[in-house]
C-alpha atoms as a PDB file:
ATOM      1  CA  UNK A   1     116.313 128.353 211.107  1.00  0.00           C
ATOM      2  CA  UNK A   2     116.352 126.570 208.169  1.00  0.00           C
ATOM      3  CA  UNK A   3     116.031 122.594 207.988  1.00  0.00           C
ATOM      4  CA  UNK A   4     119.059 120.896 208.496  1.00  0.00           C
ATOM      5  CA  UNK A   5     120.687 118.514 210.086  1.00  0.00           C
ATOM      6  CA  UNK A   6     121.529 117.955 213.843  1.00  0.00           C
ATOM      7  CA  UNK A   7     125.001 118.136 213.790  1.00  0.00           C
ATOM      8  CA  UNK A   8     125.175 120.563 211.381  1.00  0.00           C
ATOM      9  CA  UNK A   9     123.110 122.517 213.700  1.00  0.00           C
ATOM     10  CA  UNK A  10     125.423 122.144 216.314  1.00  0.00           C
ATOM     11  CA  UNK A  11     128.137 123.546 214.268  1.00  0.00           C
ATOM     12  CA  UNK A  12     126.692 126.276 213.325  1.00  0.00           C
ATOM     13  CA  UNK A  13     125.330 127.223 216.821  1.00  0.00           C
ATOM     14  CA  UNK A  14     128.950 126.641 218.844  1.00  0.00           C
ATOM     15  CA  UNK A  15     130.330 130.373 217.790  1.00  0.00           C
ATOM     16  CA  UNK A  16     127.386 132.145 219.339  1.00  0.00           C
ATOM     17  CA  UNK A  17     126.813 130.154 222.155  1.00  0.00           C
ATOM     18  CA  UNK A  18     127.177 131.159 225.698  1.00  0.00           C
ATOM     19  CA  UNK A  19     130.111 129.438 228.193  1.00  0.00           C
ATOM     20  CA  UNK A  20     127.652 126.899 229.526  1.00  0.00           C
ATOM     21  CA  UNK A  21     126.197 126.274 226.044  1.00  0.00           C
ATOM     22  CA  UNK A  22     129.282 125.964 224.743  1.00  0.00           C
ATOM     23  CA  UNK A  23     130.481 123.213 227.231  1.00  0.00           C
ATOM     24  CA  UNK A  24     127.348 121.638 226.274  1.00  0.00           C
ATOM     25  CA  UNK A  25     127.670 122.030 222.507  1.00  0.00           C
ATOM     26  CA  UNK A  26     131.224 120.848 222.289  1.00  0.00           C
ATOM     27  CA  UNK A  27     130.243 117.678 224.040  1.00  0.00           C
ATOM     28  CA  UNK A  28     127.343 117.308 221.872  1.00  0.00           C
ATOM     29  CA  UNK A  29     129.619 118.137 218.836  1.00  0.00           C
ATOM     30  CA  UNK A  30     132.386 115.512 219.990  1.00  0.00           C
ATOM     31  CA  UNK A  31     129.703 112.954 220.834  1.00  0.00           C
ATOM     32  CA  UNK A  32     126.487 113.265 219.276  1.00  0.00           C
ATOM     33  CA  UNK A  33     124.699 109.941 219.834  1.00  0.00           C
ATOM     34  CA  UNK A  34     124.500 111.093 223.634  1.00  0.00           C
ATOM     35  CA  UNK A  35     121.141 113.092 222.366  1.00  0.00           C
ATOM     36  CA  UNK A  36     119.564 110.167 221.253  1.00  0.00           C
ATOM     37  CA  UNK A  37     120.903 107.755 224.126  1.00  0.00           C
ATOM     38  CA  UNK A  38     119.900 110.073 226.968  1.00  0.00           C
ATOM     39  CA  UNK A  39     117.156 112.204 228.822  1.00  0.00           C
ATOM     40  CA  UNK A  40     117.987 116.025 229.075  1.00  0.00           C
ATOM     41  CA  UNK A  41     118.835 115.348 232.490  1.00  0.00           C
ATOM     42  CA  UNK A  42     121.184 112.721 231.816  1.00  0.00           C
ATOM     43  CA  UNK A  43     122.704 114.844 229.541  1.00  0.00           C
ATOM     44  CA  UNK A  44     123.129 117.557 231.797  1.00  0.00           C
ATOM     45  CA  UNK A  45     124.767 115.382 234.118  1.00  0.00           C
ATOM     46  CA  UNK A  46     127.326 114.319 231.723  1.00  0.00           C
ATOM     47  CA  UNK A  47     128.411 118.028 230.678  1.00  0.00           C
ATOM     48  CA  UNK A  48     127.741 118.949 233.535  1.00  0.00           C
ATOM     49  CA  UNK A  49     125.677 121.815 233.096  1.00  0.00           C
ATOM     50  CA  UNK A  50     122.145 122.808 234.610  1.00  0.00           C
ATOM     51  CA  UNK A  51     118.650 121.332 233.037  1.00  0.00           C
ATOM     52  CA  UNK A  52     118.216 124.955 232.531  1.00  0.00           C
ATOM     53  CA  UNK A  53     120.990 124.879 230.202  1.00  0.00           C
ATOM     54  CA  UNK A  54     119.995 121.909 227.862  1.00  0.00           C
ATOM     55  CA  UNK A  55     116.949 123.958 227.060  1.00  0.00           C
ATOM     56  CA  UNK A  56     118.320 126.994 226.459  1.00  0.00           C
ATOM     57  CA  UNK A  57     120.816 124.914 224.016  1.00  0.00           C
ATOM     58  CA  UNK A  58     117.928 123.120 222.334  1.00  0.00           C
ATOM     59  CA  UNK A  59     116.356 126.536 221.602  1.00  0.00           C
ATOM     60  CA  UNK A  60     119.661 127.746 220.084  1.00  0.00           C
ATOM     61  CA  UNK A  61     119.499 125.082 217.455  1.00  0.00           C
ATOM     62  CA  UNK A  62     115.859 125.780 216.805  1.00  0.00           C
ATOM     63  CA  UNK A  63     114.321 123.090 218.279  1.00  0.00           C
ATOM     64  CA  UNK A  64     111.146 123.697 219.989  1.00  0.00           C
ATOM     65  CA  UNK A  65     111.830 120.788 222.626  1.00  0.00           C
ATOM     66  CA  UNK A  66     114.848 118.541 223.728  1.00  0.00           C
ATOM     67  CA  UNK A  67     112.785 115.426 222.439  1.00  0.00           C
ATOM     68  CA  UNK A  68     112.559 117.015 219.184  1.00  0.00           C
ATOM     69  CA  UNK A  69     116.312 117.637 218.652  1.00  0.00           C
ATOM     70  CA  UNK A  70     116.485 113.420 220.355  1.00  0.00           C
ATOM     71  CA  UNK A  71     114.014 112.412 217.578  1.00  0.00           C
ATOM     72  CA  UNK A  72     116.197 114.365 214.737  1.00  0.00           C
ATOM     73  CA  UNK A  73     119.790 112.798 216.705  1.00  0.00           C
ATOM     74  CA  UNK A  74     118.528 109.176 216.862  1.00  0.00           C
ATOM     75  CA  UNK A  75     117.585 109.768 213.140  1.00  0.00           C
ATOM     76  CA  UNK A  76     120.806 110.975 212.090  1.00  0.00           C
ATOM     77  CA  UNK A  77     122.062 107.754 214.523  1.00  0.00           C
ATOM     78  CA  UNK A  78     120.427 105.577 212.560  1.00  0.00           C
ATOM     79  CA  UNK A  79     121.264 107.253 208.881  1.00  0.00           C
ATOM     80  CA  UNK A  80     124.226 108.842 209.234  1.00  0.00           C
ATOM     81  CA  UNK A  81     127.642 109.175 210.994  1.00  0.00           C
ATOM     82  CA  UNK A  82     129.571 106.976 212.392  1.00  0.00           C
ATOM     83  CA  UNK A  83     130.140 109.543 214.958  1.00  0.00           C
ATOM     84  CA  UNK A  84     126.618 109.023 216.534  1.00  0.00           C
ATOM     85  CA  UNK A  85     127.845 105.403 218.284  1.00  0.00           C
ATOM     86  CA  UNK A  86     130.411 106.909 219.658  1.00  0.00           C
ATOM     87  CA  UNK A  87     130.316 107.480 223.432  1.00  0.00           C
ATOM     88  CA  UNK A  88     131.788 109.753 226.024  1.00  0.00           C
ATOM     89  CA  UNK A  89     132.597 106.744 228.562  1.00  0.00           C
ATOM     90  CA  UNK A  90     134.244 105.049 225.334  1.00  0.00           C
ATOM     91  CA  UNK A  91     137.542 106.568 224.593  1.00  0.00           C
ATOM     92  CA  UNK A  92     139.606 103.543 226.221  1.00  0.00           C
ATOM     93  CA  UNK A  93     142.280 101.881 223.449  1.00  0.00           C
ATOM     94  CA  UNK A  94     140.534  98.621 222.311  1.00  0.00           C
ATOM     95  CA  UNK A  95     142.406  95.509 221.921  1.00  0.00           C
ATOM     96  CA  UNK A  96     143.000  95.046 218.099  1.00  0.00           C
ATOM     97  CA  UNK A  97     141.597  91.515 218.315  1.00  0.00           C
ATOM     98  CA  UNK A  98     137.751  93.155 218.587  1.00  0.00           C
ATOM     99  CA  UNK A  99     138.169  94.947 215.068  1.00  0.00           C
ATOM    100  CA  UNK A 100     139.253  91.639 214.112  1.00  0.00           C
ATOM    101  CA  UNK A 101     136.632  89.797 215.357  1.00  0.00           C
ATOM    102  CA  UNK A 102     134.267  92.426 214.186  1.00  0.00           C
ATOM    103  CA  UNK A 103     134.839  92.518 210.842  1.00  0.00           C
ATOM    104  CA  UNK A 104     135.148  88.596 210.576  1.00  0.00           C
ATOM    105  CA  UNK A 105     131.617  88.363 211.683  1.00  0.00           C
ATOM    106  CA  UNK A 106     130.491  91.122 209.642  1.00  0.00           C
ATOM    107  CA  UNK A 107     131.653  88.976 206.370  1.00  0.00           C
ATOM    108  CA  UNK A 108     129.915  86.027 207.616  1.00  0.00           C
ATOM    109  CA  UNK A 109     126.943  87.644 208.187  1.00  0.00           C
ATOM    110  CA  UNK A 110     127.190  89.297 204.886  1.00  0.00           C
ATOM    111  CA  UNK A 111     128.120  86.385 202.851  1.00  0.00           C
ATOM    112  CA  UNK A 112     125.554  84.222 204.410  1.00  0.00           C
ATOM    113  CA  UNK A 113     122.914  86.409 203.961  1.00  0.00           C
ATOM    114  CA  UNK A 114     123.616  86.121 199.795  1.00  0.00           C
ATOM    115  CA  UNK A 115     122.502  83.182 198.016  1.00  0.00           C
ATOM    116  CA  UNK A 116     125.545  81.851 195.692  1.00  0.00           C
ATOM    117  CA  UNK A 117     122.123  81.839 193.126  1.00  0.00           C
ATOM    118  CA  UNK A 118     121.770  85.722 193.385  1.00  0.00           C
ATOM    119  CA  UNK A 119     125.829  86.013 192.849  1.00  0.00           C
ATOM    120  CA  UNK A 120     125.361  83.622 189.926  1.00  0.00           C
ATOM    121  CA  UNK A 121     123.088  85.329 188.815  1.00  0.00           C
ATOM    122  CA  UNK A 122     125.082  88.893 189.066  1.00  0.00           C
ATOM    123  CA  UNK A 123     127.970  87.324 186.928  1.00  0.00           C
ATOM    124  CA  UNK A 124     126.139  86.201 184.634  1.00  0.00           C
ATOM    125  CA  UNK A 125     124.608  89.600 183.750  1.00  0.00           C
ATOM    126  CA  UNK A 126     128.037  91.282 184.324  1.00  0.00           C
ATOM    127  CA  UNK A 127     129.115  89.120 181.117  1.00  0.00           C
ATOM    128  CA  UNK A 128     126.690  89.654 178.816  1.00  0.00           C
ATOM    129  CA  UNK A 129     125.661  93.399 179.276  1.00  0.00           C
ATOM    130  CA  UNK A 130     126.464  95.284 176.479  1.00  0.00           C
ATOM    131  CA  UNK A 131     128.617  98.044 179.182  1.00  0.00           C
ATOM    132  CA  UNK A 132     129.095  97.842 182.793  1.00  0.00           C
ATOM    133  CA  UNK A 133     128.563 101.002 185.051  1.00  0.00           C
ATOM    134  CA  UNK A 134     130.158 101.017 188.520  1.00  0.00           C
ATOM    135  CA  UNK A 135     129.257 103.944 190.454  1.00  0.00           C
ATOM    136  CA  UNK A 136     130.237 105.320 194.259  1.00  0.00           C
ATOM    137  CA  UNK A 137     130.680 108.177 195.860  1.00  0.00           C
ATOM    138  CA  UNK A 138     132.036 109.054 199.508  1.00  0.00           C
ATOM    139  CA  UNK A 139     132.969 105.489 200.664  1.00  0.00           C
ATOM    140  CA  UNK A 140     131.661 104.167 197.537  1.00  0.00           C
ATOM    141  CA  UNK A 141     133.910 105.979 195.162  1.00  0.00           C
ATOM    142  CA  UNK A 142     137.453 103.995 196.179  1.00  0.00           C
ATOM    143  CA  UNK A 143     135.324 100.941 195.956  1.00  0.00           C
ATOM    144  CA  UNK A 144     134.191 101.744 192.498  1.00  0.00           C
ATOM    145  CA  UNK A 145     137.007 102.060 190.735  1.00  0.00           C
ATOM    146  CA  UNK A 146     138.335  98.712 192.488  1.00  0.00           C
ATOM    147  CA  UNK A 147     135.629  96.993 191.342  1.00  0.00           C
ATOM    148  CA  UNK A 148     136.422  98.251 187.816  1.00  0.00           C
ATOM    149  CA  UNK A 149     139.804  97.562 188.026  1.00  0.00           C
ATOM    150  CA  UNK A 150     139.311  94.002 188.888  1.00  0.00           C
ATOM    151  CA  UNK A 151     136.400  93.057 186.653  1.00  0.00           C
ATOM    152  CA  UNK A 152     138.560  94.851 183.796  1.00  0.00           C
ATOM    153  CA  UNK A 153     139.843  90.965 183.888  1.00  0.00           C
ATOM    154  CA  UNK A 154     137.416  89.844 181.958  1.00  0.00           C
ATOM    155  CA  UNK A 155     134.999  92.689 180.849  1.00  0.00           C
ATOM    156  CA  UNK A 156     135.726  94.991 178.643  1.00  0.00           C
ATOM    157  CA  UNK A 157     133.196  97.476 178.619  1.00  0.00           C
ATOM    158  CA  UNK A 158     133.561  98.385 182.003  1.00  0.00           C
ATOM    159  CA  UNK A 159     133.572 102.508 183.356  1.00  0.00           C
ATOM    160  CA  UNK A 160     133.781 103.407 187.461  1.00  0.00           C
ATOM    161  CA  UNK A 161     131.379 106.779 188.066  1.00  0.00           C
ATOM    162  CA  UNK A 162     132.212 109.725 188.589  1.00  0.00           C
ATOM    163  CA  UNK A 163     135.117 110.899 186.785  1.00  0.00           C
ATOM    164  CA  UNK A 164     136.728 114.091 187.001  1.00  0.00           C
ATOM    165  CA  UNK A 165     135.520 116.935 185.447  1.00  0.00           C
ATOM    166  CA  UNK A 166     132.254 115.578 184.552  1.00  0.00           C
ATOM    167  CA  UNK A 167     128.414 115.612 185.864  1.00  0.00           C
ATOM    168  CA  UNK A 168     126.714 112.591 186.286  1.00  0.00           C
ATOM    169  CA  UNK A 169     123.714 113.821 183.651  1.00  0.00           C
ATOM    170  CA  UNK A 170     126.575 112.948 181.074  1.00  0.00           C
ATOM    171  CA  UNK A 171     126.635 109.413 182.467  1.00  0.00           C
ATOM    172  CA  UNK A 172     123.245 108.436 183.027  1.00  0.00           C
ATOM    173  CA  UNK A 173     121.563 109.683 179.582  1.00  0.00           C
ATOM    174  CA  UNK A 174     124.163 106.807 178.379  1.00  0.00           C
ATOM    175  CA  UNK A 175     122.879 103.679 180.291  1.00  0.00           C
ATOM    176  CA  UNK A 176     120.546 101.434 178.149  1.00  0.00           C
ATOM    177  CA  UNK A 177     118.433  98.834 179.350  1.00  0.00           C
ATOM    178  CA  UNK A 178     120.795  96.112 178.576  1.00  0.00           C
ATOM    179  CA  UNK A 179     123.247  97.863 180.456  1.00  0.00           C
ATOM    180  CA  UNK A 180     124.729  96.295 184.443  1.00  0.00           C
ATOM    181  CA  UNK A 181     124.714  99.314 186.916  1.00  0.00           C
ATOM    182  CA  UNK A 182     126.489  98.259 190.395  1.00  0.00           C
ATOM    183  CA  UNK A 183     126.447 101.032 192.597  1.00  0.00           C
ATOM    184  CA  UNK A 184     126.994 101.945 195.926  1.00  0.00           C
ATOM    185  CA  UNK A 185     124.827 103.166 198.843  1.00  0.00           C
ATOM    186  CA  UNK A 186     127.251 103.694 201.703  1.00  0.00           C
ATOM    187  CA  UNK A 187     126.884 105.930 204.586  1.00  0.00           C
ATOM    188  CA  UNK A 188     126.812 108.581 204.529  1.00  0.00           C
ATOM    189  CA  UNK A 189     125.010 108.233 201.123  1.00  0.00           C
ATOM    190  CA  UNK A 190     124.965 112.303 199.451  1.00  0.00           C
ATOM    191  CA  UNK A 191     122.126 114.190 199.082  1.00  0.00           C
ATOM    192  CA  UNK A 192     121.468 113.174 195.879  1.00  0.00           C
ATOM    193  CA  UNK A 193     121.430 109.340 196.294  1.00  0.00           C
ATOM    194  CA  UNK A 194     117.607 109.293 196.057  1.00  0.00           C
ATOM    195  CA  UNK A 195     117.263 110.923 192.556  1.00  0.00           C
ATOM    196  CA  UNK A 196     119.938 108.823 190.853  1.00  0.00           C
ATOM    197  CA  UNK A 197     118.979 105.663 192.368  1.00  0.00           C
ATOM    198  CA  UNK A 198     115.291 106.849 190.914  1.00  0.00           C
ATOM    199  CA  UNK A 199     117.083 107.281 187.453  1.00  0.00           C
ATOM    200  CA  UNK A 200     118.838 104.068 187.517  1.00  0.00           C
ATOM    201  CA  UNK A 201     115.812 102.042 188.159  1.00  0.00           C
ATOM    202  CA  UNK A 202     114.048 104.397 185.218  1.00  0.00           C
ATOM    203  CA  UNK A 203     116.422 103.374 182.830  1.00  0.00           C
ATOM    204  CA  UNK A 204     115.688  99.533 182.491  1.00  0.00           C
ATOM    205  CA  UNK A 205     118.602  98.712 183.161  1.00  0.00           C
ATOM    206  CA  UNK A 206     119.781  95.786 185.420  1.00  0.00           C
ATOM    207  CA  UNK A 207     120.969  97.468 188.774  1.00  0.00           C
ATOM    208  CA  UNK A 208     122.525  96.131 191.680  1.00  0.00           C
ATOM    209  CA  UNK A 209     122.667  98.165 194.577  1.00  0.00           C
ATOM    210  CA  UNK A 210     125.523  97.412 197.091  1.00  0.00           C
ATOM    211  CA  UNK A 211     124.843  99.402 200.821  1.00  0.00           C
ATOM    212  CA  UNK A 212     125.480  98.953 204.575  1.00  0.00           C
ATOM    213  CA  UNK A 213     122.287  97.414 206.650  1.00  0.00           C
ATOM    214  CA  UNK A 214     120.913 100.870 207.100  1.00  0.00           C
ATOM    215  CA  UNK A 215     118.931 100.899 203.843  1.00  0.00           C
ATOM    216  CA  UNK A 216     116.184  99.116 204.114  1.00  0.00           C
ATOM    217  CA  UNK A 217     115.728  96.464 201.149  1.00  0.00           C
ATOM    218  CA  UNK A 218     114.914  97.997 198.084  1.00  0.00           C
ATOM    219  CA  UNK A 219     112.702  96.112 195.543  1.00  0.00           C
ATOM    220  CA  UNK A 220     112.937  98.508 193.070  1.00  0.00           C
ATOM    221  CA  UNK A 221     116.096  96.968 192.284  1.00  0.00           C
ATOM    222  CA  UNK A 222     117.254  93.421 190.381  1.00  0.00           C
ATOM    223  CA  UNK A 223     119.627  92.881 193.537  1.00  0.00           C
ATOM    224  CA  UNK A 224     119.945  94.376 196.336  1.00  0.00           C
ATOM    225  CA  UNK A 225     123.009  93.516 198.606  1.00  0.00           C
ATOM    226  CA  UNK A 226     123.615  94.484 202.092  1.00  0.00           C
ATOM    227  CA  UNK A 227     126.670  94.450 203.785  1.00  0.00           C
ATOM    228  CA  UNK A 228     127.216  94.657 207.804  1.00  0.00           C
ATOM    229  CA  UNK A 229     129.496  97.545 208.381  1.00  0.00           C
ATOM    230  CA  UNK A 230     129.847  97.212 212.311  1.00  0.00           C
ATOM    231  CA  UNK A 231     132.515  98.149 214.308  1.00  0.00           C
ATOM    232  CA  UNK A 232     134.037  99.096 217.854  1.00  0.00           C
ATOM    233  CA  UNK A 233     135.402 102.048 216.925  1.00  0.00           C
ATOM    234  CA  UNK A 234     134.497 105.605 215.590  1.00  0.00           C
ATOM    235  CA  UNK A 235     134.173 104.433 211.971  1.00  0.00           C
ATOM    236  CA  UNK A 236     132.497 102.202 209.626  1.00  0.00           C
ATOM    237  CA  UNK A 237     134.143  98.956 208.725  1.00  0.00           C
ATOM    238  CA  UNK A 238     134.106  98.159 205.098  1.00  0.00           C
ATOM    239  CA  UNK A 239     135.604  94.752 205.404  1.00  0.00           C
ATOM    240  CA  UNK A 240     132.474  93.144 204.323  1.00  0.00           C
ATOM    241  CA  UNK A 241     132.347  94.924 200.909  1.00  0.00           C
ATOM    242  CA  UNK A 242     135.568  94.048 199.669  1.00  0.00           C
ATOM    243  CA  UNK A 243     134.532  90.314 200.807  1.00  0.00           C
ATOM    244  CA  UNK A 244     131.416  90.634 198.664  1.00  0.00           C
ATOM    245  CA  UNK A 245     132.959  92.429 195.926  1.00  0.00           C
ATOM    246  CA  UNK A 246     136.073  89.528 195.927  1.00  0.00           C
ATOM    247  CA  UNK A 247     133.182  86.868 195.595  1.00  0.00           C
ATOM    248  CA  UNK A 248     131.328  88.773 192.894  1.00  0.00           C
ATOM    249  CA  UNK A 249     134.407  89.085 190.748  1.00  0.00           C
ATOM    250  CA  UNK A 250     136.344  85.918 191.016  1.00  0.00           C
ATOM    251  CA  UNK A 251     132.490  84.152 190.459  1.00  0.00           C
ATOM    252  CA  UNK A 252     132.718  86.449 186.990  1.00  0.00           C
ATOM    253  CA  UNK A 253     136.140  85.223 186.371  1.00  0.00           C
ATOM    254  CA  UNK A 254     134.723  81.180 187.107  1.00  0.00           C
ATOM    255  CA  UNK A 255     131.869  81.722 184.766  1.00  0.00           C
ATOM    256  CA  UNK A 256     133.469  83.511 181.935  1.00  0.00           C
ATOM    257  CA  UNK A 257     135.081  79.906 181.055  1.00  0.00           C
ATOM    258  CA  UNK A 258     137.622  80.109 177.659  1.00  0.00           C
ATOM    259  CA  UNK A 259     136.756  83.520 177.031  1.00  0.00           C
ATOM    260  CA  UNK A 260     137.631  84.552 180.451  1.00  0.00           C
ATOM    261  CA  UNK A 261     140.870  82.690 179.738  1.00  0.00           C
ATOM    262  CA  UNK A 262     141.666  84.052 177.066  1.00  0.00           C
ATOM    263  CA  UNK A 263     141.708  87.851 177.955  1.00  0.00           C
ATOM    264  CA  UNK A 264     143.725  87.037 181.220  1.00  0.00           C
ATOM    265  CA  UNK A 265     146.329  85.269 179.060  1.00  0.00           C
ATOM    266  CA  UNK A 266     146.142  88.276 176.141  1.00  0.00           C
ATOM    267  CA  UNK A 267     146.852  90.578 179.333  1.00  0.00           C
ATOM    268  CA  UNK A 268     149.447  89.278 180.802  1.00  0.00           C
ATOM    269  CA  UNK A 269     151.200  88.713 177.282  1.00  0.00           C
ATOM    270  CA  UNK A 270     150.830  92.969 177.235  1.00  0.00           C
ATOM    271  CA  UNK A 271     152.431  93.608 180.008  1.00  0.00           C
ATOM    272  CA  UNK A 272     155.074  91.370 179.637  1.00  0.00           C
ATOM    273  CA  UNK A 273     157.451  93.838 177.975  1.00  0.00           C
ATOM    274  CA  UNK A 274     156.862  96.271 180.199  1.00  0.00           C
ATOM    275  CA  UNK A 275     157.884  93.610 183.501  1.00  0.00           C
ATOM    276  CA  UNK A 276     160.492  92.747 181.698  1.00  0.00           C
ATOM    277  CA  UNK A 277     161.792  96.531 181.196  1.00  0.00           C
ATOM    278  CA  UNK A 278     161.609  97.157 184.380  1.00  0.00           C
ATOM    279  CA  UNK A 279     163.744  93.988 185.713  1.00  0.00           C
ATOM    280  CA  UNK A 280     166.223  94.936 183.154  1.00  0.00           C
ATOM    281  CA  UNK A 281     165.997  98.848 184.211  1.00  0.00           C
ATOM    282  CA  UNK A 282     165.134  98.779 187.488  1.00  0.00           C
ATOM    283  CA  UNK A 283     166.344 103.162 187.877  1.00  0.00           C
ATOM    284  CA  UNK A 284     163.205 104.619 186.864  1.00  0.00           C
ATOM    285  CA  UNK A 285     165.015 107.546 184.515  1.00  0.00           C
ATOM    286  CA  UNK A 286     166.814 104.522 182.927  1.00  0.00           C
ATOM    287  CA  UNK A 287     163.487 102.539 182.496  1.00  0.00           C
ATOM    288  CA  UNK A 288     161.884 105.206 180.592  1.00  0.00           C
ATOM    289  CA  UNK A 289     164.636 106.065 178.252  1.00  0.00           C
ATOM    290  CA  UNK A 290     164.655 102.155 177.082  1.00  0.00           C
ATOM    291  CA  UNK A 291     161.148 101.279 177.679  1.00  0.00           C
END
């Protein structure tokens, strides 16, 4: 079998499997950080299925052992889905209040663990590059453009990656050494993560590269920030980004002084035409035969 990984191993195996695999694979399938959290009996236990079985299932996903397929699940645990910390004994509602109380001490971890010297220093950068690169995928993508959307405030030069339609080789020949790259490293981070974070550090330019406390700190890199991403339930909580992207970008704003000023003033005198079309017209067929 070729390499891959252990869930997708498990997917592939389920259609061929016999009844008692099959208990055992859906289970696996449903829940896969059981692997990694349990012996093989254990695990039988929980499906309920023979020890007999567990090997047998093992085997089926080309594993030569069961601690071999634990040492590629607590892997995956520790690199990829969310799905790994879920458990089979944890499928009880949660009271809202814990996401809540998550994801406020995610942000203060996060935020405490920057230096307002390192975000001063970001802002600064973001200012005077020459063009701004903001580039996500998966998770990262939404967050991108957001980031571009805000900082369009006060930069002009600003681009989130990637668009439609076009390969990232069109992109990164572009980026000069007195270019700002933000980009993002959130799991699960595509296959491909390695190689362009390789070819953003290559180019010279300044890069700073914003991920969840899975990637270990990267000093490759002119900043790296990490961002808790805990949470009770079957998902990763992003809460902490958005807090460390609203400091980054209102810092920008601060240090961007009359300038900054001005191109917030020259943008709201743009779209005042168009708010004032559509309190005048507020049908939308109406608005765009005026407007």
């Amino acid at each position: 079998m070729p390499e891959s990984s252990f869930l997708s191993r498990v997917h592939d195996a389920l259609p061929d499997l016999h009844p008692a695999e099959r208990k055992l694979g859906e289970l696996v399938r449903d829940f896969p950080g059981e692997v990694a959290s349990y012996s093989a009996s254990e695990l039988a236990k929980l499906a309920d299925v023979s020890n007999a079985t567990v090997s047998r299932f093992v085997r089926r996903l080309g594993y030569t052992s069961y601690e071999e397929a634990r040492r590629d699940a607590r892997l995956e645990k520790t690199h990829g889905s969310r799905r790994f910390l879920a458990a089979v004994r944890d499928t009880a509602p949660r009271d809202p209040l814990t996401y809540a109380d998550t994801d406020t001490l995610n942000v203060s971890k996060t935020i405490e663990s920057i230096p307002q010297e390192t975000v001063d220093d970001l802002a600064k950068v973001l200012l005077s590059a020459r063009k701004v690169w903001v580039i996500g995928f998966r998770a990262g993508a939404p967050l991108a453009h957001y980031t571009q959307w805000q900082l369009l405030q006060v930069i002009e030069n600003i681009v989130a990656l990637p668009n439609h339609g076009q390969t990232m080789g069109e992109h990164l020949a572009g980026i000069q050494s007195n270019d700002l790259v933000i980009f993002f490293g959130l799991r699960r981070r595509i296959s491909q993560f390695d190689n362009i974070l390789s070819r953003l550090i290559s180019s010279g330019a300044s890069l700073a590269l914003i991920s969840d406390e899975s990637l270990p700190l990267n000093k490759e890199v002119t900043w790296h920030l990490r961002c808790a991403t805990d949470s009770p339930g079957p998902l990763f909580s992003h809460v902490s980004v958005m807090a460390l992207l609203n400091l980054v970008v209102n810092r920008t704003i601060d240090l961007a002084g009359e300038s900054g000023r001005q191109r917030l003033a020259a943008i709201e005198a743009a779209m005042m035409p168009w708010m004032n079309c559509n309190r005048q017209f507020p049908m939308k067929n109406e608005f765009h035969r005026q407007c």
